[in-house]
N, C-alpha and C. Protein backbone atom coordinates (compact mmCIF):
# COMPACT_ATOMS: atom_id res chain seq x y z
N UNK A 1 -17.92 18.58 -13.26
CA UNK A 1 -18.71 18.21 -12.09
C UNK A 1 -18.23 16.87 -11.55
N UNK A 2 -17.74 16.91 -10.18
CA UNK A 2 -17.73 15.72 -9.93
C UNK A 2 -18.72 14.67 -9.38
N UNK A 3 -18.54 13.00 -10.18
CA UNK A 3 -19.82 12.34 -9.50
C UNK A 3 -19.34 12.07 -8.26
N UNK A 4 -18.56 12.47 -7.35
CA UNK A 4 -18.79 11.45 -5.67
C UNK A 4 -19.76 12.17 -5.20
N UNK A 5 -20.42 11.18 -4.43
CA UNK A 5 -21.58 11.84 -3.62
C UNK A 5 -20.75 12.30 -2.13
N UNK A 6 -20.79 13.01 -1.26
CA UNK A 6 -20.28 13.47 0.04
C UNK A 6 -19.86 12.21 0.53
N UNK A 7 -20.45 11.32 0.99
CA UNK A 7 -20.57 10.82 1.67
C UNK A 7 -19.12 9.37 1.05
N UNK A 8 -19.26 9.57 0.03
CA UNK A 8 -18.04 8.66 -0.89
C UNK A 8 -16.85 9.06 -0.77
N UNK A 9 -17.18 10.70 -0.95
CA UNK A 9 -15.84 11.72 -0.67
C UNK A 9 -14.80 11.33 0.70
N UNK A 10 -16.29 11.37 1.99
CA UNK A 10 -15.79 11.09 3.35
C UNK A 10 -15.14 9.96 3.46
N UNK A 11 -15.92 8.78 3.01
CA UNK A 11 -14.68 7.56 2.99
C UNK A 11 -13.47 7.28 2.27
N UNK A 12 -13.25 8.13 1.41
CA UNK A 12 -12.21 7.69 0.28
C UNK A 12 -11.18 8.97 1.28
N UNK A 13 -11.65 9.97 2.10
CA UNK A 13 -10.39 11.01 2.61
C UNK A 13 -10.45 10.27 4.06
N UNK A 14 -10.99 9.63 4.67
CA UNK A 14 -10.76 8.40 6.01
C UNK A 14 -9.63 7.51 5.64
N UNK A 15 -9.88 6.81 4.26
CA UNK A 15 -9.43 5.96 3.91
C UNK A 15 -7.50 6.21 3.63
N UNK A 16 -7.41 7.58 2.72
CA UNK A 16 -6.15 8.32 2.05
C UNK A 16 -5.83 8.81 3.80
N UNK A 17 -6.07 9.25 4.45
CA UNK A 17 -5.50 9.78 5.84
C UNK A 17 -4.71 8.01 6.77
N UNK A 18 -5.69 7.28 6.72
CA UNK A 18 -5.57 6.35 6.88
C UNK A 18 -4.66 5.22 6.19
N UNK A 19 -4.47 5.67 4.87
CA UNK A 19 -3.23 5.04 4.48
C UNK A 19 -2.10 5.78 4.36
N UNK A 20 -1.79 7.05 4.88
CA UNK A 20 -0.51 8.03 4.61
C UNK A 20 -0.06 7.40 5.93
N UNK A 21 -1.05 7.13 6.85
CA UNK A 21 -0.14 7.14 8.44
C UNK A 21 0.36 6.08 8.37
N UNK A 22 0.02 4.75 7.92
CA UNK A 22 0.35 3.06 7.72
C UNK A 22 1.69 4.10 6.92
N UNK A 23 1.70 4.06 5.86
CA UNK A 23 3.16 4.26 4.75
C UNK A 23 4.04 5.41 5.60
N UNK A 24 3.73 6.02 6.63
CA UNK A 24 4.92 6.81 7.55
C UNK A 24 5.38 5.85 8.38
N UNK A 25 4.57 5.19 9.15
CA UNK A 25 4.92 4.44 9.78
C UNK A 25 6.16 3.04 8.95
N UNK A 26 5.39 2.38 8.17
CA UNK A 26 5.88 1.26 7.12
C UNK A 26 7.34 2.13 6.57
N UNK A 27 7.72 3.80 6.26
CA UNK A 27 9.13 3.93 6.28
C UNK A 27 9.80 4.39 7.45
N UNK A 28 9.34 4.71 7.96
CA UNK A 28 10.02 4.81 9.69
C UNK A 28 10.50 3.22 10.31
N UNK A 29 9.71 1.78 10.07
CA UNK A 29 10.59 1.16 10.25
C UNK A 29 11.43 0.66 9.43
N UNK A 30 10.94 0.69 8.11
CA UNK A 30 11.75 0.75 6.95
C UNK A 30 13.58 0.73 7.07
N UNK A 31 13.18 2.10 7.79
CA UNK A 31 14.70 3.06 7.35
C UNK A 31 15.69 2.12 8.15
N UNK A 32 15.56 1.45 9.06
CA UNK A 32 16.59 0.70 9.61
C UNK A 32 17.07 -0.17 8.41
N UNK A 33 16.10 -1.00 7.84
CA UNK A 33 16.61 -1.87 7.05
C UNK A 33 17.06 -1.69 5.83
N UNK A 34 17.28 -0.11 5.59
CA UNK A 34 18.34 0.83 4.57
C UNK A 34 19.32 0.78 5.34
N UNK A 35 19.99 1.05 6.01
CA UNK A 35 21.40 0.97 6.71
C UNK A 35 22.59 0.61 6.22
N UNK A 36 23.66 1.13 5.68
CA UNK A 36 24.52 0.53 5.20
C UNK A 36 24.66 -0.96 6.51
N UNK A 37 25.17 -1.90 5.31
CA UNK A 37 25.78 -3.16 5.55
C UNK A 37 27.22 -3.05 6.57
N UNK A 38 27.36 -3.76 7.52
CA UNK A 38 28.39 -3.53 8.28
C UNK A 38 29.61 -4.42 7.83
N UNK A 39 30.88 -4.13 8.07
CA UNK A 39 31.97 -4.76 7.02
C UNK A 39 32.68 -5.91 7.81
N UNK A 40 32.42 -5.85 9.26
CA UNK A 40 32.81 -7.02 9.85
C UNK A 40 32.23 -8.47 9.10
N UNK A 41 33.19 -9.23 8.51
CA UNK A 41 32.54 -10.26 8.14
C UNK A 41 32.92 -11.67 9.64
N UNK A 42 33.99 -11.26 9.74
CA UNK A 42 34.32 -12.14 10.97
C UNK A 42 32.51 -12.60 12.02
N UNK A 43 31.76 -11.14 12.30
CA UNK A 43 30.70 -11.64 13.23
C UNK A 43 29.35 -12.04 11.90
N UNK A 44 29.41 -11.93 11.09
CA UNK A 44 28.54 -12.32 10.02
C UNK A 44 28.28 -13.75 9.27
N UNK A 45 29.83 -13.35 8.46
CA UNK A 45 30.09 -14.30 7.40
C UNK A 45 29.74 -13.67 6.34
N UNK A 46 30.63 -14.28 5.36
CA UNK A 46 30.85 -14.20 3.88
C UNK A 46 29.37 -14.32 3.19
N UNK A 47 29.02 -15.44 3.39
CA UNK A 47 27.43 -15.64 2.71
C UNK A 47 26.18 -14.67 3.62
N UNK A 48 26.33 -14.34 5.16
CA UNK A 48 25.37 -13.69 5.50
C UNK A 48 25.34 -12.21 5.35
N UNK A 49 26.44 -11.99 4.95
CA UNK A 49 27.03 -10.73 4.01
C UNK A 49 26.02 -10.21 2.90
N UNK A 50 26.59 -11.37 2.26
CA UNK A 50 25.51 -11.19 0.98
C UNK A 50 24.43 -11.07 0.97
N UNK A 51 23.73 -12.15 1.85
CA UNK A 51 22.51 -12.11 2.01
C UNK A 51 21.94 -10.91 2.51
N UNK A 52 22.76 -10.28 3.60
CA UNK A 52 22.25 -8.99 4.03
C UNK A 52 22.59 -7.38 3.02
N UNK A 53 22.98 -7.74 2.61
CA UNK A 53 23.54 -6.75 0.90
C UNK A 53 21.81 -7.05 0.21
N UNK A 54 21.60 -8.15 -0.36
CA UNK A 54 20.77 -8.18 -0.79
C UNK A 54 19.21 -7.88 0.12
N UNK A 55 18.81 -8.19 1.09
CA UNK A 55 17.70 -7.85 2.08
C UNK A 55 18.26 -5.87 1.98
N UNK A 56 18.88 -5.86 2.28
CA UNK A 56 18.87 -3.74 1.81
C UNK A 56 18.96 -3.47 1.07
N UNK A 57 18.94 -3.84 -0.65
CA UNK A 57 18.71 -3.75 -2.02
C UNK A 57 17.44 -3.75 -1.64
N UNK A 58 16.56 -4.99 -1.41
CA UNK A 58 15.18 -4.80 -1.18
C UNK A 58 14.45 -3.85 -0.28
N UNK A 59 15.03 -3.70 0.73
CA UNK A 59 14.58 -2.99 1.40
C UNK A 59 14.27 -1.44 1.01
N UNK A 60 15.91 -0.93 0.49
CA UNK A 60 15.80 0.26 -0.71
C UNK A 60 14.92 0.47 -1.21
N UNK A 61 14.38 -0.57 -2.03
CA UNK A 61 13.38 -0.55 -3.26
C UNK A 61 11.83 -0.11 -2.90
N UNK A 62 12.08 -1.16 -1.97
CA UNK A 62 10.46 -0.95 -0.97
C UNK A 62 10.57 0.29 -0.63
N UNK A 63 11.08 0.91 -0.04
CA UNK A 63 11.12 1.95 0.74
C UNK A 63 11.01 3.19 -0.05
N UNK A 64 11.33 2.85 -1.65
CA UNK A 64 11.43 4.19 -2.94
C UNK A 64 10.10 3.53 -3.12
N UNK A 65 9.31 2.46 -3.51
CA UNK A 65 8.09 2.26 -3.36
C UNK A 65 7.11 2.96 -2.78
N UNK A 66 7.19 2.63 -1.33
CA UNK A 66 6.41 3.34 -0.44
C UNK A 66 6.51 4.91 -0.27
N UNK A 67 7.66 5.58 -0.78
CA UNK A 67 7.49 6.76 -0.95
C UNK A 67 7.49 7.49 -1.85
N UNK A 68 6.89 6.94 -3.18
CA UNK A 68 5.94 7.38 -4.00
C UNK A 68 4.98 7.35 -3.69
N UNK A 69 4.68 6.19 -2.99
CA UNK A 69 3.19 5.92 -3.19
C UNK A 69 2.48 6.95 -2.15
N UNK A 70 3.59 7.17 -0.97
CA UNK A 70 2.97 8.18 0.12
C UNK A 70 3.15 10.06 -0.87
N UNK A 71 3.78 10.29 -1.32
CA UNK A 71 3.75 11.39 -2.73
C UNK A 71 2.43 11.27 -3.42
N UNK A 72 1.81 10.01 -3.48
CA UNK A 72 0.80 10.20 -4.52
C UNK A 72 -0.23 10.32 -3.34
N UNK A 73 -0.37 9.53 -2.07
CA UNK A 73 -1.61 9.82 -1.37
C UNK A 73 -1.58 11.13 -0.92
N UNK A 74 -0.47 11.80 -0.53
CA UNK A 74 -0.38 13.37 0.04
C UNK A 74 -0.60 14.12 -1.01
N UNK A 75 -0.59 13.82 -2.57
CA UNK A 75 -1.63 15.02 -3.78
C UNK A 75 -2.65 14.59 -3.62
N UNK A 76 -3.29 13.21 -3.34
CA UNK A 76 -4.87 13.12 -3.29
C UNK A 76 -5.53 13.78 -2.05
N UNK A 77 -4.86 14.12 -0.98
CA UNK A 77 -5.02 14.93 0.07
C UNK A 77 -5.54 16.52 -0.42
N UNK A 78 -4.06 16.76 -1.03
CA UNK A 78 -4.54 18.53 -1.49
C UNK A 78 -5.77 18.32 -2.37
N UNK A 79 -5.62 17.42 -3.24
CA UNK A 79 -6.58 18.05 -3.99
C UNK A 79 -8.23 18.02 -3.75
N UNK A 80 -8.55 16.91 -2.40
CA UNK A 80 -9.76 16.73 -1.93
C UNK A 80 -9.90 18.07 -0.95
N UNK A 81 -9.19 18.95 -0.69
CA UNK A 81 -8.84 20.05 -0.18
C UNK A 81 -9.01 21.15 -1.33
N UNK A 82 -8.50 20.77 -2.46
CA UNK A 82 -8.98 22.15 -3.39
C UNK A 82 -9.98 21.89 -4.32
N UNK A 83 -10.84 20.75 -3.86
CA UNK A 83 -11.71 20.22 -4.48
C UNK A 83 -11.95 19.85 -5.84
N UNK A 84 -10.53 19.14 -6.17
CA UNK A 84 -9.68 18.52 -7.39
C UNK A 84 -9.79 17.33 -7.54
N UNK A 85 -10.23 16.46 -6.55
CA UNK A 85 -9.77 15.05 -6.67
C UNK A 85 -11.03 14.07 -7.15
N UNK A 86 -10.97 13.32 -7.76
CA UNK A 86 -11.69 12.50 -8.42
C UNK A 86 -11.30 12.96 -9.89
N UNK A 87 -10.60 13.53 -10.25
CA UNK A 87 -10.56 13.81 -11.59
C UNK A 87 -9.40 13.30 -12.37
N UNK A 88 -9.31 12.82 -13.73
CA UNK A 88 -8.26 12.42 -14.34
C UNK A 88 -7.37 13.71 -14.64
N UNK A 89 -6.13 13.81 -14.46
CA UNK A 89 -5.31 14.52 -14.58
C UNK A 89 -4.69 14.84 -16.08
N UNK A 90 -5.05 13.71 -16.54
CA UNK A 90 -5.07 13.43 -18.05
C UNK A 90 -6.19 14.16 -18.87
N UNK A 91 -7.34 13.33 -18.71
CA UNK A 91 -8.66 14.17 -19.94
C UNK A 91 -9.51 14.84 -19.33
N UNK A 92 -8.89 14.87 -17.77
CA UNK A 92 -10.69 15.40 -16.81
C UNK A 92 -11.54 15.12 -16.36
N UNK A 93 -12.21 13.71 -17.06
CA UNK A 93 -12.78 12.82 -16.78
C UNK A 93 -12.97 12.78 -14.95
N UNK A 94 -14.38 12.03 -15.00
CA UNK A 94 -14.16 11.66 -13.73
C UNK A 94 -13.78 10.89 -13.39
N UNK A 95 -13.32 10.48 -12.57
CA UNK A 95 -12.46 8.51 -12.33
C UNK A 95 -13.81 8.12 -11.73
N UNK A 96 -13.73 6.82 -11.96
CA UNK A 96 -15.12 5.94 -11.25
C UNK A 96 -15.12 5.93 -9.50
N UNK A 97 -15.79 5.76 -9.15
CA UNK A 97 -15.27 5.21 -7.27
C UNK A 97 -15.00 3.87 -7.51
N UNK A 98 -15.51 3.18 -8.01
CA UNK A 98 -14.84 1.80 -7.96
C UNK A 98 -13.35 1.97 -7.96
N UNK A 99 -12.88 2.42 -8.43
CA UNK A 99 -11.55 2.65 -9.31
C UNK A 99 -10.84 3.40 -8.06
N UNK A 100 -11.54 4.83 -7.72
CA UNK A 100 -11.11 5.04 -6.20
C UNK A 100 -10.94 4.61 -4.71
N UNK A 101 -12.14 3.77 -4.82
CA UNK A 101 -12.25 2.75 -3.60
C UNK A 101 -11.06 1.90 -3.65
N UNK A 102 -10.68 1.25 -4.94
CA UNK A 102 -9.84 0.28 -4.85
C UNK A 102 -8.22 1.16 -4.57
N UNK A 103 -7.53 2.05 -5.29
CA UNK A 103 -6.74 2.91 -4.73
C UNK A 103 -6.99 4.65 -4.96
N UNK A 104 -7.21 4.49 -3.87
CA UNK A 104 -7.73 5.68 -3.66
C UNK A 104 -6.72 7.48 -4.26
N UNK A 105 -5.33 6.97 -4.13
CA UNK A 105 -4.87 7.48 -4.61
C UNK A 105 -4.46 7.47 -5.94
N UNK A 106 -5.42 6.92 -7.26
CA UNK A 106 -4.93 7.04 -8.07
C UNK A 106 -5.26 8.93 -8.75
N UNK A 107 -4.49 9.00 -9.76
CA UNK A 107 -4.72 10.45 -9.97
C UNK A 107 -5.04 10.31 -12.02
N UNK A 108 -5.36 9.18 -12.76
CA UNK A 108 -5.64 8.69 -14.10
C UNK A 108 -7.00 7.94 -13.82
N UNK A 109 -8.05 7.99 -15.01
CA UNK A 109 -9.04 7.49 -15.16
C UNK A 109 -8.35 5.65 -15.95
N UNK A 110 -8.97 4.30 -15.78
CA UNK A 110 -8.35 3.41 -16.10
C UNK A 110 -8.30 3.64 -17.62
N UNK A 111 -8.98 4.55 -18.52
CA UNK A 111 -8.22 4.23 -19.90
C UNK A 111 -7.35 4.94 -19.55
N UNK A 112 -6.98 5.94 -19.52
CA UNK A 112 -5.76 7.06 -19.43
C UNK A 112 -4.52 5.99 -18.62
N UNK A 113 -4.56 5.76 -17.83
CA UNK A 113 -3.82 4.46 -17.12
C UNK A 113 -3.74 3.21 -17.59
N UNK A 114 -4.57 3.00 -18.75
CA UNK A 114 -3.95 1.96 -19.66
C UNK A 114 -3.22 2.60 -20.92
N UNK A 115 -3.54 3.27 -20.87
CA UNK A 115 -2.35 3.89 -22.08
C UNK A 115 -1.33 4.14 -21.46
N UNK A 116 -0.81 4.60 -20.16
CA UNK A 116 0.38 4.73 -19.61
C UNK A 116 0.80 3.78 -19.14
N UNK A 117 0.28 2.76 -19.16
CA UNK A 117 1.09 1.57 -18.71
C UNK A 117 1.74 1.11 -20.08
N UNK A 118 0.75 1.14 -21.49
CA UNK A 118 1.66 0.79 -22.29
C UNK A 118 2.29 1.70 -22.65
N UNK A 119 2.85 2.52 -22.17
CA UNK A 119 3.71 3.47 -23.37
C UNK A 119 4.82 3.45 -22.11
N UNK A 120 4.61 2.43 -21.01
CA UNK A 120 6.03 2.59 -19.90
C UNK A 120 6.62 1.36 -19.80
């Protein structure tokens, strides 16, 4: 049985709709700043080279970031759709709303998610 009341349900799927479109958007402009590095150093320079090597390392990263994290809000989607979500994926449990409010897409109750943090 799950504890959200409806009305918890409604804000936490406002909320997950509402953060998938921010993280499409956040890699749509993203993707520019994946771009391979251009090899002219003549209009750059040697050091702004680097520097820009490194700003698309980061950028990379962010961008494999953000699209997990948009992977994990698009299963909290289905499953508030197959009327799955609030549940630990782990023991079953219900996850708290606190715990959902704060990310809504999590899919572990916080013990189950403290054990996977230590065993990663």
């Amino acid at each position: 049985m799950n504890s959200l009341t409806t009305k918890q349900k409604k804000n936490l799927l406002l909320t997950l709709h509402k953060l998938e479109s921010e993280l499409k958007e956040q890699l749509q402009i993203n993707k520019q700043a994946t771009e391979t590095v251009q090899l002219d150093q003549t209009a750059v320079g040697r050091v702004s080279r680097i520097d820009a090597m490194q700003q698309q390392s980061m950028a990379v990263s962010t961008r494999g970031k953000a699209l997990l994290k948009l992977k994990k809000v698009q299963a909290s989607l289905e499953a508030i759709e197959s009327d799955n979500y609030g549940f630990c994926r782990q023991c079953d449990e219900a996850i708290s709303f606190g715990r959902l409010n704060a990310q809504p897409q999590a899919s572990l109750c916080l013990v189950c998610q403290d054990k996977a943090d230590q065993h990663s």
